[in-house]
PDB file of N, CA and C in Angstrom:
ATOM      1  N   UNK A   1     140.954 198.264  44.963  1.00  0.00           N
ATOM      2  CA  UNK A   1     141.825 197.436  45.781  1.00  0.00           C
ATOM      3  C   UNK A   1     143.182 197.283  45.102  1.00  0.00           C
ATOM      4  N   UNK A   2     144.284 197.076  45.843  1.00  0.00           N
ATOM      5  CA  UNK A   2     145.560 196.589  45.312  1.00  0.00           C
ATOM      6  C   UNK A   2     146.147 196.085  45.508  1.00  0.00           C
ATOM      7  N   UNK A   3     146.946 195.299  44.434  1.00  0.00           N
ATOM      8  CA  UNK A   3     147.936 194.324  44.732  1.00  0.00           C
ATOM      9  C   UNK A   3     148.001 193.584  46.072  1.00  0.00           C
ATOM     10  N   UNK A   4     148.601 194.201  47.086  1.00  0.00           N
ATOM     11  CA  UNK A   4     148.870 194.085  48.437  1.00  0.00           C
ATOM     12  C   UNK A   4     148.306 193.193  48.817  1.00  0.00           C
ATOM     13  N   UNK A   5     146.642 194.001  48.961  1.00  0.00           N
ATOM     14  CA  UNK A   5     145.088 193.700  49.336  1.00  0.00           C
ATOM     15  C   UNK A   5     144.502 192.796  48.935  1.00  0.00           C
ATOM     16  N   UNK A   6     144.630 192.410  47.519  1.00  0.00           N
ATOM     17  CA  UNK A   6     143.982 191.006  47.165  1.00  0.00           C
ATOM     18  C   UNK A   6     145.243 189.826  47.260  1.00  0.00           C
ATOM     19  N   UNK A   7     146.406 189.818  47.022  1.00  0.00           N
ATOM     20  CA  UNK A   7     147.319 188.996  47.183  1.00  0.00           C
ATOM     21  C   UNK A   7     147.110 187.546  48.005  1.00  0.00           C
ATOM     22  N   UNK A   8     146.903 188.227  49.295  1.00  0.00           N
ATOM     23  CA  UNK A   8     146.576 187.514  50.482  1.00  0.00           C
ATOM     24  C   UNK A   8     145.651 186.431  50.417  1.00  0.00           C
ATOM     25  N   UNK A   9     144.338 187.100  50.113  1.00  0.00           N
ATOM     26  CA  UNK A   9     142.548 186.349  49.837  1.00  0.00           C
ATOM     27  C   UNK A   9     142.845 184.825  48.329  1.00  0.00           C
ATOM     28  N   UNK A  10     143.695 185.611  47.305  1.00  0.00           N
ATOM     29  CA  UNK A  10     144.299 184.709  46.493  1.00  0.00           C
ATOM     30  C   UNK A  10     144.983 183.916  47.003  1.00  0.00           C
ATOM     31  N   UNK A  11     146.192 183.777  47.549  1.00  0.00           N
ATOM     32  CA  UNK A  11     146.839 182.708  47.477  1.00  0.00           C
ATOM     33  C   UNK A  11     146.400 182.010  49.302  1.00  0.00           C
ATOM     34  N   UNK A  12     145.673 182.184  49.681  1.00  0.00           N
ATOM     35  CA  UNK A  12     144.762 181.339  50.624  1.00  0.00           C
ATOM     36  C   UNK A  12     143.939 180.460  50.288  1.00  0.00           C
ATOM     37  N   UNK A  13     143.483 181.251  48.883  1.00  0.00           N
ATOM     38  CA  UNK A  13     142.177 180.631  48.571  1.00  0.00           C
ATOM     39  C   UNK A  13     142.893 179.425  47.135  1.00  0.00           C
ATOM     40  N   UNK A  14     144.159 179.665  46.941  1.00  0.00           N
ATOM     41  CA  UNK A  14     144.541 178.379  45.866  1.00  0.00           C
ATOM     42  C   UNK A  14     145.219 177.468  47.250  1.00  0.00           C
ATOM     43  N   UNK A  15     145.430 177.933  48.114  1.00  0.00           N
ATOM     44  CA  UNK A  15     146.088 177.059  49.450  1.00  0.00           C
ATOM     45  C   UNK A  15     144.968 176.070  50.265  1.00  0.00           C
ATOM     46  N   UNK A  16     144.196 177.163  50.288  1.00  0.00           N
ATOM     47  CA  UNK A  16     142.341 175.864  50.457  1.00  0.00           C
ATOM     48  C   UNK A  16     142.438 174.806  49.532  1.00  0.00           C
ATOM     49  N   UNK A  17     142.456 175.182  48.424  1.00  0.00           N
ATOM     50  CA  UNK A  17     142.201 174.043  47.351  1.00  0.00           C
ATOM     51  C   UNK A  17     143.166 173.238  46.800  1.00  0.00           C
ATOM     52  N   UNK A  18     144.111 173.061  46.890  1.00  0.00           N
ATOM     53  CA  UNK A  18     145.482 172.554  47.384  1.00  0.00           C
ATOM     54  C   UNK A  18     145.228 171.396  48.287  1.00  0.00           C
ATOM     55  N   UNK A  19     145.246 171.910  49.169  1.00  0.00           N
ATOM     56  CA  UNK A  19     144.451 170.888  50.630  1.00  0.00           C
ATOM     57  C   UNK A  19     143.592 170.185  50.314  1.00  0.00           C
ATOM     58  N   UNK A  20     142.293 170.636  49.782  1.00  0.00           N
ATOM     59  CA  UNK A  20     141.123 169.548  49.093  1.00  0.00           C
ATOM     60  C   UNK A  20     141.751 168.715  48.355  1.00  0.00           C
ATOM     61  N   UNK A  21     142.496 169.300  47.191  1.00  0.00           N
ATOM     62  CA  UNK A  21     142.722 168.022  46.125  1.00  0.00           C
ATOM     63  C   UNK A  21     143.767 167.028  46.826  1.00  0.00           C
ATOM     64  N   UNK A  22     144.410 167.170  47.881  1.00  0.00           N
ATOM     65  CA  UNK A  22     145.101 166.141  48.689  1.00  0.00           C
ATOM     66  C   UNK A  22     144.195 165.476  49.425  1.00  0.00           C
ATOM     67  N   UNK A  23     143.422 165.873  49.597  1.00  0.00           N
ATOM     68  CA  UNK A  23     142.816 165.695  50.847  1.00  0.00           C
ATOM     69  C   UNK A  23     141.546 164.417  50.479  1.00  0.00           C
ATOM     70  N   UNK A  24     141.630 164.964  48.772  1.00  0.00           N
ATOM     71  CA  UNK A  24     140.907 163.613  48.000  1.00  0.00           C
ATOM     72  C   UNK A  24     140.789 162.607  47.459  1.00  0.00           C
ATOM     73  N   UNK A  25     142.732 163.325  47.250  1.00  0.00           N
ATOM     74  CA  UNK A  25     143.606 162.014  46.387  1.00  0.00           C
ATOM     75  C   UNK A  25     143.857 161.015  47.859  1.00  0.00           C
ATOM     76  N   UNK A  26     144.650 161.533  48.685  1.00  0.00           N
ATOM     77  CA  UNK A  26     144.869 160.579  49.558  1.00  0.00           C
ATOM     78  C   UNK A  26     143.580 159.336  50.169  1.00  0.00           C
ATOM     79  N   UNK A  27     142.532 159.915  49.665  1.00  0.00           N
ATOM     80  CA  UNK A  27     141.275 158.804  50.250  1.00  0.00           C
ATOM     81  C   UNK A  27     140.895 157.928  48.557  1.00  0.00           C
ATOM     82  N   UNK A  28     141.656 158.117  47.724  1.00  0.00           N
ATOM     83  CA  UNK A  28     141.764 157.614  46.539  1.00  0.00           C
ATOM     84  C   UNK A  28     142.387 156.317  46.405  1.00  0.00           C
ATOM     85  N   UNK A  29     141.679 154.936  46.304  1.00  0.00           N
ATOM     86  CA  UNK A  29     142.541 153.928  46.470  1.00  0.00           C
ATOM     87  C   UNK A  29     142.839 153.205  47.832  1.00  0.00           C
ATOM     88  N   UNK A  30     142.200 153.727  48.643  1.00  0.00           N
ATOM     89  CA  UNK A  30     141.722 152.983  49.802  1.00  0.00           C
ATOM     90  C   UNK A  30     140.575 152.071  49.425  1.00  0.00           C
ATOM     91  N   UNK A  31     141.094 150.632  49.862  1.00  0.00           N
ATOM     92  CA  UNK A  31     139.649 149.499  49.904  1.00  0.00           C
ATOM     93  C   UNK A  31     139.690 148.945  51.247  1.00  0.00           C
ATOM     94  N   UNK A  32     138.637 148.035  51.084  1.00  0.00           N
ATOM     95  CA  UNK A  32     138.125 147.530  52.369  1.00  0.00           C
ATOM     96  C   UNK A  32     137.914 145.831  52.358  1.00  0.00           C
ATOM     97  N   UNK A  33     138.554 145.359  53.359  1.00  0.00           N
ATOM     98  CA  UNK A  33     138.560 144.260  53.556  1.00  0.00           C
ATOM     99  C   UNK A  33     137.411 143.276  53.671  1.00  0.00           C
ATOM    100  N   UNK A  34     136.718 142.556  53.137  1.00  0.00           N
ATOM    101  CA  UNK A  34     135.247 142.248  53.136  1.00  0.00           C
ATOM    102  C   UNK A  34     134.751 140.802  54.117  1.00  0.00           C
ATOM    103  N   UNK A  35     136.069 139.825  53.203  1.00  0.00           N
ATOM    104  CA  UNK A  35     135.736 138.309  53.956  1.00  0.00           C
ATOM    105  C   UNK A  35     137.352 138.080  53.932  1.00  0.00           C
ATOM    106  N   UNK A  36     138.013 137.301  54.875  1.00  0.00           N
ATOM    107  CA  UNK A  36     139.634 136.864  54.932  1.00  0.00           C
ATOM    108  C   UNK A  36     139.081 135.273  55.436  1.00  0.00           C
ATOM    109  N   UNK A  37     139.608 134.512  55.011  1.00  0.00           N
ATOM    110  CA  UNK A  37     139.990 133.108  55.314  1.00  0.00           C
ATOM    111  C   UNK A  37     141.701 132.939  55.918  1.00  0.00           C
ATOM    112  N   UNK A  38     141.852 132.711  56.950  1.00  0.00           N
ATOM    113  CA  UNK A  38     143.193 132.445  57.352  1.00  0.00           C
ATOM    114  C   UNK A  38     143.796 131.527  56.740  1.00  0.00           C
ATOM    115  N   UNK A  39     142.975 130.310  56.666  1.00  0.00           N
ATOM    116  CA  UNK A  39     143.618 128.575  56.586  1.00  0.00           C
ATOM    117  C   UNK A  39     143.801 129.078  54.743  1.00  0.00           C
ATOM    118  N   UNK A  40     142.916 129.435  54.395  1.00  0.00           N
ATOM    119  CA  UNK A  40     143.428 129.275  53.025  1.00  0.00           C
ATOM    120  C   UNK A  40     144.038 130.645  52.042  1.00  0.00           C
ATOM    121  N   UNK A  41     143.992 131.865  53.304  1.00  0.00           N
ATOM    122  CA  UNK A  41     144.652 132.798  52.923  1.00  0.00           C
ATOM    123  C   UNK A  41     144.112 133.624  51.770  1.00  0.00           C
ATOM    124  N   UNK A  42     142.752 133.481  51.587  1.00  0.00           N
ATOM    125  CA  UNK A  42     142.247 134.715  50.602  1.00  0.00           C
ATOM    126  C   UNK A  42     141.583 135.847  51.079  1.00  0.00           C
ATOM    127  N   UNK A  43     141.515 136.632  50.426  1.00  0.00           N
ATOM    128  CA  UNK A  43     140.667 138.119  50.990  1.00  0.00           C
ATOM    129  C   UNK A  43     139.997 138.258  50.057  1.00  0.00           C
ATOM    130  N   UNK A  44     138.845 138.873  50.252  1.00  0.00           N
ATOM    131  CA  UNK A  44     137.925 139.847  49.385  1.00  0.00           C
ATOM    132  C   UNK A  44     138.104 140.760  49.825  1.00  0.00           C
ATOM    133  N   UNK A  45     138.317 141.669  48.508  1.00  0.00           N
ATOM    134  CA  UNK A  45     138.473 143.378  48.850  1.00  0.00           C
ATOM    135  C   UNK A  45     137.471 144.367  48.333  1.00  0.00           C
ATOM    136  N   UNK A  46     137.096 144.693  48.736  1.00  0.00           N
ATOM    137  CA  UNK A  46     136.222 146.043  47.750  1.00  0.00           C
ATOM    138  C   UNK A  46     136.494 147.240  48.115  1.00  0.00           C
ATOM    139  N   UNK A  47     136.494 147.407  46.389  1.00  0.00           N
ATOM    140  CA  UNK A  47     137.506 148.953  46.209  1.00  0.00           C
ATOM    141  C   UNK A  47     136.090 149.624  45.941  1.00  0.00           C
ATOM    142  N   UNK A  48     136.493 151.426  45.367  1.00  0.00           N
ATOM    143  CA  UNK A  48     135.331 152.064  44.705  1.00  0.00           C
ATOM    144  C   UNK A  48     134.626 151.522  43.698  1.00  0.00           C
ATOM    145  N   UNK A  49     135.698 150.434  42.939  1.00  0.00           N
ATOM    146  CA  UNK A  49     134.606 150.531  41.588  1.00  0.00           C
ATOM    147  C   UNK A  49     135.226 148.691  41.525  1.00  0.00           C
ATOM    148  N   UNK A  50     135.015 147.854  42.285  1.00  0.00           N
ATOM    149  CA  UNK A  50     134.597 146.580  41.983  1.00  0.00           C
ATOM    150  C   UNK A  50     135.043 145.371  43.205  1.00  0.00           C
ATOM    151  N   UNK A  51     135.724 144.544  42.643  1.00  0.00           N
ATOM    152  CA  UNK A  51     136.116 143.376  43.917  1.00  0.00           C
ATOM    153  C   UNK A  51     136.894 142.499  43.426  1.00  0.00           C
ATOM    154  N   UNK A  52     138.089 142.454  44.537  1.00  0.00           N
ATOM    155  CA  UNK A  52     139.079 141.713  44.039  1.00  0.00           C
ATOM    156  C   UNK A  52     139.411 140.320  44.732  1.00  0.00           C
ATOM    157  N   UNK A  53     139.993 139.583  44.610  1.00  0.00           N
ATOM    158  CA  UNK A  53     140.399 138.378  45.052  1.00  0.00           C
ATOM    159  C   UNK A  53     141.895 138.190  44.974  1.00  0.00           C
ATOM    160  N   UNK A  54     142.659 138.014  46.316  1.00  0.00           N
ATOM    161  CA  UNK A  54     143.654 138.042  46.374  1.00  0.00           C
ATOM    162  C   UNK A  54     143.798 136.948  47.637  1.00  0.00           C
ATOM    163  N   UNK A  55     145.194 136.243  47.654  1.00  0.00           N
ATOM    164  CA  UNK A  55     145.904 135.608  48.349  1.00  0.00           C
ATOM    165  C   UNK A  55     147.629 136.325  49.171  1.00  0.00           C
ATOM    166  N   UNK A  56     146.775 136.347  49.962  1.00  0.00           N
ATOM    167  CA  UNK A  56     148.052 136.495  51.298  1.00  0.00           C
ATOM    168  C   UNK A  56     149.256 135.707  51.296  1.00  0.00           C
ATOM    169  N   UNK A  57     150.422 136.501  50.699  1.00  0.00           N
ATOM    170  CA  UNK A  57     151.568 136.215  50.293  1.00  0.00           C
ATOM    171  C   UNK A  57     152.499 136.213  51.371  1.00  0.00           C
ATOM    172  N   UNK A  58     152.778 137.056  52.436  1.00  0.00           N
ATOM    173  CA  UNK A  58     153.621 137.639  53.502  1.00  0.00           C
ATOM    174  C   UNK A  58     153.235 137.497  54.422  1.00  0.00           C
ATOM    175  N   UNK A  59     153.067 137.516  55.953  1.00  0.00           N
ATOM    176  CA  UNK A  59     152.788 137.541  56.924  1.00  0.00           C
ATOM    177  C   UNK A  59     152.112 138.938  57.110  1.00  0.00           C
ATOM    178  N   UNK A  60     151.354 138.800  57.794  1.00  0.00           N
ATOM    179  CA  UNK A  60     150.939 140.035  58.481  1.00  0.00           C
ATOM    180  C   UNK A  60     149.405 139.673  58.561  1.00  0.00           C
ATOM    181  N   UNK A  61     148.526 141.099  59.536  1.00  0.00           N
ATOM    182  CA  UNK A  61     147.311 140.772  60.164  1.00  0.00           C
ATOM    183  C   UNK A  61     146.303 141.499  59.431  1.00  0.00           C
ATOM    184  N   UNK A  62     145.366 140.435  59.044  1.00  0.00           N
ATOM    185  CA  UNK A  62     143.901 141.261  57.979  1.00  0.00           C
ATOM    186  C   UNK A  62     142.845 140.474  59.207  1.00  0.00           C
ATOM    187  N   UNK A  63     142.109 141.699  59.071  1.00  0.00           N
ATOM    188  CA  UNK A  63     140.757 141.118  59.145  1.00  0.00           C
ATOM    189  C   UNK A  63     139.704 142.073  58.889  1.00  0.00           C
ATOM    190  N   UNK A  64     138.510 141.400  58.470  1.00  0.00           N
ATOM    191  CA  UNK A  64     137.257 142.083  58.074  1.00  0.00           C
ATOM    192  C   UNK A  64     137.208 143.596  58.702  1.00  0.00           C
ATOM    193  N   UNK A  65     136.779 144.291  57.779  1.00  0.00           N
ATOM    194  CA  UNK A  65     136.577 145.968  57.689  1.00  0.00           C
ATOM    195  C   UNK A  65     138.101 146.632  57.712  1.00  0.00           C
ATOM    196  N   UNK A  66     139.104 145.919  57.859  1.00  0.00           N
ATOM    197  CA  UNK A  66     140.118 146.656  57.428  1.00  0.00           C
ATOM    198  C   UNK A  66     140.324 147.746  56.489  1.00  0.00           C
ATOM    199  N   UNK A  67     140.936 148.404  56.616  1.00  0.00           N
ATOM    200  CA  UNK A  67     140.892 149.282  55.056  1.00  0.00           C
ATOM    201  C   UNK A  67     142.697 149.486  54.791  1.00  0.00           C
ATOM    202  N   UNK A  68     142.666 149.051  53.478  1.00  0.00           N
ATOM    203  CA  UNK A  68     143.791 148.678  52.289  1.00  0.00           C
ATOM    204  C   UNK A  68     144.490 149.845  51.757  1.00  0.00           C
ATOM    205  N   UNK A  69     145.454 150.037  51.614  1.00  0.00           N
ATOM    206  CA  UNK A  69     146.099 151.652  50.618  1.00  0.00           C
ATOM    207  C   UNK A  69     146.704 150.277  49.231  1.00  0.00           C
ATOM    208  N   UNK A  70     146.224 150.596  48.292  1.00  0.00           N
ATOM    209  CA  UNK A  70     146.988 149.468  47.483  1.00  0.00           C
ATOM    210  C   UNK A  70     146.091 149.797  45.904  1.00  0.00           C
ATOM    211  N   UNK A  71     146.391 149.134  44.770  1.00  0.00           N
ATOM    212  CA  UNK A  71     146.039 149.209  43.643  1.00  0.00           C
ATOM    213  C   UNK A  71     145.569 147.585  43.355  1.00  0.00           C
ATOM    214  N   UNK A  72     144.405 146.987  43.252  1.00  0.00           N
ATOM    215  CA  UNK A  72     143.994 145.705  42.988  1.00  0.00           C
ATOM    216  C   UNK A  72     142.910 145.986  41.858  1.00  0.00           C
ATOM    217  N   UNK A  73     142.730 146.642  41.267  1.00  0.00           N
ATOM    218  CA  UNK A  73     142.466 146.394  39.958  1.00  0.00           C
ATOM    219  C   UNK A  73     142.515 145.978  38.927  1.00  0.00           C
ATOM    220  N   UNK A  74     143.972 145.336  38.612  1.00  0.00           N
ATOM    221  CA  UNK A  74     144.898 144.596  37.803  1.00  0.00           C
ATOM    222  C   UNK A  74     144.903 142.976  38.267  1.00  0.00           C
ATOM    223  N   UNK A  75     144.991 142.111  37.144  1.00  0.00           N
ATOM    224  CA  UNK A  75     144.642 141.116  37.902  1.00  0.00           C
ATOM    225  C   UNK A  75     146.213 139.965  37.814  1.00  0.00           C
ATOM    226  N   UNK A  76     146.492 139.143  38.163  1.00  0.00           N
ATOM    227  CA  UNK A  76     147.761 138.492  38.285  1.00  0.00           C
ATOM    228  C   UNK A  76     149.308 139.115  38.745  1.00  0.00           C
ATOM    229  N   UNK A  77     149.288 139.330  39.568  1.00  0.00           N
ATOM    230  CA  UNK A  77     150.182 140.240  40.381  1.00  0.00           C
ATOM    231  C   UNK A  77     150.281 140.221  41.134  1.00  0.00           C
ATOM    232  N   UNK A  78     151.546 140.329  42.074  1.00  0.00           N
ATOM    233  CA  UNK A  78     151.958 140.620  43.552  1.00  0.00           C
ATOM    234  C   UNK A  78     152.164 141.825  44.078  1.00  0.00           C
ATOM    235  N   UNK A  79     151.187 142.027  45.051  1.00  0.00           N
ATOM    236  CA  UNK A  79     150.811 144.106  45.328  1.00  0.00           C
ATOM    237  C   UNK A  79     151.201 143.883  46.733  1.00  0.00           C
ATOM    238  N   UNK A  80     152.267 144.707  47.134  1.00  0.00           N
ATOM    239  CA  UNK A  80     152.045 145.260  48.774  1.00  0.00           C
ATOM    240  C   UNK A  80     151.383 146.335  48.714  1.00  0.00           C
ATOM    241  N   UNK A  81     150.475 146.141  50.065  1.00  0.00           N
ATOM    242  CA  UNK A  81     149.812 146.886  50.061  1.00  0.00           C
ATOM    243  C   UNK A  81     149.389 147.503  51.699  1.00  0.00           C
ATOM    244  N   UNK A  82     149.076 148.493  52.209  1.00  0.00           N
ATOM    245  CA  UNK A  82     149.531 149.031  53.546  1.00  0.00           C
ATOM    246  C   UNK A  82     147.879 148.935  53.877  1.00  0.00           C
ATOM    247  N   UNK A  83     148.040 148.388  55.101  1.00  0.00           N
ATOM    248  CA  UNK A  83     146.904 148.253  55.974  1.00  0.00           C
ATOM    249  C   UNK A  83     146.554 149.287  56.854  1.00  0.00           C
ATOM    250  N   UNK A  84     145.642 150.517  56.534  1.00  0.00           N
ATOM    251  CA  UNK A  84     145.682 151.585  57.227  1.00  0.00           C
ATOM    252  C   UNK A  84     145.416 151.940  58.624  1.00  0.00           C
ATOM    253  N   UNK A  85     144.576 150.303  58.646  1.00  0.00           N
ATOM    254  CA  UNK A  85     143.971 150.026  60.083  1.00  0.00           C
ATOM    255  C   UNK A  85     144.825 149.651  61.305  1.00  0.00           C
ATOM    256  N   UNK A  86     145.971 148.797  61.165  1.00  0.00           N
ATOM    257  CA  UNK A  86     146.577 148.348  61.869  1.00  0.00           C
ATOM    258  C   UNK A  86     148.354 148.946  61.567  1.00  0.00           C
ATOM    259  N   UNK A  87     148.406 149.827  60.357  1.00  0.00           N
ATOM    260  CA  UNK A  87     149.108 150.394  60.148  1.00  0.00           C
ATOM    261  C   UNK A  87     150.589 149.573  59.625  1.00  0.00           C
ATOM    262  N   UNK A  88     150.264 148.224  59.222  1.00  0.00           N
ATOM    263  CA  UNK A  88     151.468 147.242  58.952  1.00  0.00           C
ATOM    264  C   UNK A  88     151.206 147.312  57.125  1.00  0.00           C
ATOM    265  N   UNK A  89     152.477 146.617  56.480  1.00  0.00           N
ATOM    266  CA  UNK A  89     151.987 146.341  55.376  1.00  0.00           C
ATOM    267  C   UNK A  89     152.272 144.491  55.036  1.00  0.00           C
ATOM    268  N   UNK A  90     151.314 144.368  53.632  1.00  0.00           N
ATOM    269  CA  UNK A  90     151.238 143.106  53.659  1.00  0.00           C
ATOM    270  C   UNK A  90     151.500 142.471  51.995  1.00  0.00           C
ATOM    271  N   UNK A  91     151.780 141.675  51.878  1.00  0.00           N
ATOM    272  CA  UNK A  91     151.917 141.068  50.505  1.00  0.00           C
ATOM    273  C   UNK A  91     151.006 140.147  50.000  1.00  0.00           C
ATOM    274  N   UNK A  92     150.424 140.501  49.097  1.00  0.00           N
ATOM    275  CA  UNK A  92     148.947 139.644  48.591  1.00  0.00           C
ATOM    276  C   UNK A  92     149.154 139.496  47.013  1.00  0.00           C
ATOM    277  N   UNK A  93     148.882 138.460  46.044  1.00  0.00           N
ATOM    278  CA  UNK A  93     148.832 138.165  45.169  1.00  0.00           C
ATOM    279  C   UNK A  93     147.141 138.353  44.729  1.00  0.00           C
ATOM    280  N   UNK A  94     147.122 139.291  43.834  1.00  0.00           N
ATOM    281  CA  UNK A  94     145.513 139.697  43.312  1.00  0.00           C
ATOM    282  C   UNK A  94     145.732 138.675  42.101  1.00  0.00           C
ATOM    283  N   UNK A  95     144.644 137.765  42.331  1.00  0.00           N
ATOM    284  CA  UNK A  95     144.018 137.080  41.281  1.00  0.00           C
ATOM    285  C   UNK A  95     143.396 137.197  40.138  1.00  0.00           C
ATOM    286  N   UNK A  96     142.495 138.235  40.715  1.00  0.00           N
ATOM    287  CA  UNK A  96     141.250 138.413  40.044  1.00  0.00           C
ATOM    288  C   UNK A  96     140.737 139.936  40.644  1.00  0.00           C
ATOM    289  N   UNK A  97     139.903 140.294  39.491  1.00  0.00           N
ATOM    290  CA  UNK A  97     139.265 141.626  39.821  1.00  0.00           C
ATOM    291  C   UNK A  97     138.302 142.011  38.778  1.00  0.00           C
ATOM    292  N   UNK A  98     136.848 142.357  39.314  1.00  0.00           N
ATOM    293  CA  UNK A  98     136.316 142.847  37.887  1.00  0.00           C
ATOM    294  C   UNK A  98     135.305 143.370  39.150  1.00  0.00           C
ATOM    295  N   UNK A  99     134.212 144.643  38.180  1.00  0.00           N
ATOM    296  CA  UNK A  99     133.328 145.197  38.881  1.00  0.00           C
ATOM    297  C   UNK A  99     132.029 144.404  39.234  1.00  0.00           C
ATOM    298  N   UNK A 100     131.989 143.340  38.841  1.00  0.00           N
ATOM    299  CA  UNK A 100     131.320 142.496  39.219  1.00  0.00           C
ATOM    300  C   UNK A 100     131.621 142.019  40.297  1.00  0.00           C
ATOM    301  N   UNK A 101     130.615 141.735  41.298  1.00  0.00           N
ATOM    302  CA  UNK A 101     131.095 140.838  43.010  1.00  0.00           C
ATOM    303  C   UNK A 101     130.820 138.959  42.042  1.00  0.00           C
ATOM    304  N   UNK A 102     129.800 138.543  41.765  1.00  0.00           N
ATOM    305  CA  UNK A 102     129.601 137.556  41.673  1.00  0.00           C
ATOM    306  C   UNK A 102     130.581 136.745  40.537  1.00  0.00           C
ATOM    307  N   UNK A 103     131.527 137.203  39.514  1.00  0.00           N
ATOM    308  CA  UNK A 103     132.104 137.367  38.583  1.00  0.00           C
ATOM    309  C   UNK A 103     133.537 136.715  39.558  1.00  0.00           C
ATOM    310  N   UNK A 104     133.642 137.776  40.439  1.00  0.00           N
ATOM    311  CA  UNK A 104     134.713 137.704  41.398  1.00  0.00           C
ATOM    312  C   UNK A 104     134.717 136.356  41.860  1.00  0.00           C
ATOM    313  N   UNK A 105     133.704 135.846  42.581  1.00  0.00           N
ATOM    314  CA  UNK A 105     133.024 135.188  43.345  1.00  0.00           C
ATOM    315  C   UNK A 105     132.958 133.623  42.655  1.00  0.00           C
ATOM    316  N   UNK A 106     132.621 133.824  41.846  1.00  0.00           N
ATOM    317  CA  UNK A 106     132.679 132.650  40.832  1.00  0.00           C
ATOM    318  C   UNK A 106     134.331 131.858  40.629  1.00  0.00           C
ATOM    319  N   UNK A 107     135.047 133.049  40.044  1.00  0.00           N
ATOM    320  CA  UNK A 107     136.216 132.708  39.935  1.00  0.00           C
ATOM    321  C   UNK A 107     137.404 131.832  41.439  1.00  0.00           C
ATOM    322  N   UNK A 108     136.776 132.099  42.173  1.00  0.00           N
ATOM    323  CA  UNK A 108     137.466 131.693  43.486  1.00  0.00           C
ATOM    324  C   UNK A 108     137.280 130.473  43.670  1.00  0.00           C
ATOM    325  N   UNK A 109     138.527 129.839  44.304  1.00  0.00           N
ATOM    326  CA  UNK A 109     138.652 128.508  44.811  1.00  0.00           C
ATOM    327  C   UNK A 109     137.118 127.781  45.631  1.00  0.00           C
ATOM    328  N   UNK A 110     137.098 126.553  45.214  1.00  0.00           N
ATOM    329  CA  UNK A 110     135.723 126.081  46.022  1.00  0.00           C
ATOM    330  C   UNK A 110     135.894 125.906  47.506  1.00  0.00           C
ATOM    331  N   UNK A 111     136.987 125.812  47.914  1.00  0.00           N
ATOM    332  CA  UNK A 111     138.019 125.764  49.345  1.00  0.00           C
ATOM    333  C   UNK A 111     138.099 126.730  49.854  1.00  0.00           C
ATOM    334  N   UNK A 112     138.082 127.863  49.068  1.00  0.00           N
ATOM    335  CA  UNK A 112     138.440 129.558  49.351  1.00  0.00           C
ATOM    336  C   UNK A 112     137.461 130.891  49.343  1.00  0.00           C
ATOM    337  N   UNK A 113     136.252 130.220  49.513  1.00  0.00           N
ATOM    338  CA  UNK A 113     134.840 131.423  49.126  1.00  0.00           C
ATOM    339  C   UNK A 113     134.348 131.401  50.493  1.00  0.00           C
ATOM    340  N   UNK A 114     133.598 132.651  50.426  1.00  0.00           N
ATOM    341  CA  UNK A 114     132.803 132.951  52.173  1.00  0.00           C
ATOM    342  C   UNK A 114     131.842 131.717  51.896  1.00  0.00           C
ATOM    343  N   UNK A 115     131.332 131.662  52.925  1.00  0.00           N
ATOM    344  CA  UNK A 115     130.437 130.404  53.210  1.00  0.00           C
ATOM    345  C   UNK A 115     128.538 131.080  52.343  1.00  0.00           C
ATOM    346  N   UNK A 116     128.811 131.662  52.508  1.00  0.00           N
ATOM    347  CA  UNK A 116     127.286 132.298  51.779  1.00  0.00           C
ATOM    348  C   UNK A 116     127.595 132.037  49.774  1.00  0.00           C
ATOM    349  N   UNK A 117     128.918 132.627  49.308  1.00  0.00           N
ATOM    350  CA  UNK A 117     129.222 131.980  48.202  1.00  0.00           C
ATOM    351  C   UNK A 117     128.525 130.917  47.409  1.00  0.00           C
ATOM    352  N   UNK A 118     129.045 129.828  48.680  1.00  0.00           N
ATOM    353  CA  UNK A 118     128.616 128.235  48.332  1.00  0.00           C
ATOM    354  C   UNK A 118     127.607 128.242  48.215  1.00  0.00           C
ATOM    355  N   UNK A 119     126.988 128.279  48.819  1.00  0.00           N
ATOM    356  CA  UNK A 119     125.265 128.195  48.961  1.00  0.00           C
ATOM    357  C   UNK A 119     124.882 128.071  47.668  1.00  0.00           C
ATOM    358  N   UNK A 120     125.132 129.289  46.655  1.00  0.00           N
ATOM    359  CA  UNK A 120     124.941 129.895  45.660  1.00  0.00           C
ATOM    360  C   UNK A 120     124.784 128.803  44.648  1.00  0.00           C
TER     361      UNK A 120
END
């Protein structure tokens, strides 16, 4: 075979995989909206690898199963972060974050936890 002949099959086949690694990064860092309280403006988020607690800084519309483009891993900070669902973005202050849910959970306002929380 030559040059010509394989050229083609090559650079298709680094152009496939090109595409994948976008195609993996971009679903990288998407989370999901879990519990939102309006009146007191917190969210639970869960990312791939834990759960964050943040307060709704800006206006805009969350609600449960949303899914997040944003970095909340870091904890004390003000993150915009784009709501993929409704396609707006929003300003949230992350509190807290660790791979622990109950850790998370603990740390949150007694005013500001899902109602199953309390119980606890």
């Amino acid at each position: 075979m030559s040059i010509i002949e394989i050229l083609p099959k090559r650079l298709g086949d680094a152009c496939l995989f090109a595409l994948l690694v976008c195609a993996t990064n971009a679903s990288a860092g998407l989370s999901q909206v879990e519990w939102f309280d309006r009146q007191c403006g917190g969210v639970l988020v869960k990312t791939d690898v834990g759960y964050a607690f943040a307060r709704q800084v800006s206006p805009g519309m969350l609600t449960v199963g949303d899914t997040l483009d944003g970095d909340f891993e870091r904890d004390a900070r003000t993150q915009e972060v784009k709501n993929t669902t409704s396609r707006t973005s929003v300003t949230l202050w992350v509190e807290t974050f660790s791979s622990d849910k109950q850790a998370v959970l603990a740390r949150m306002p007694v005013n500001c936890k899902p109602e199953d929380a309390t119980a606890k």
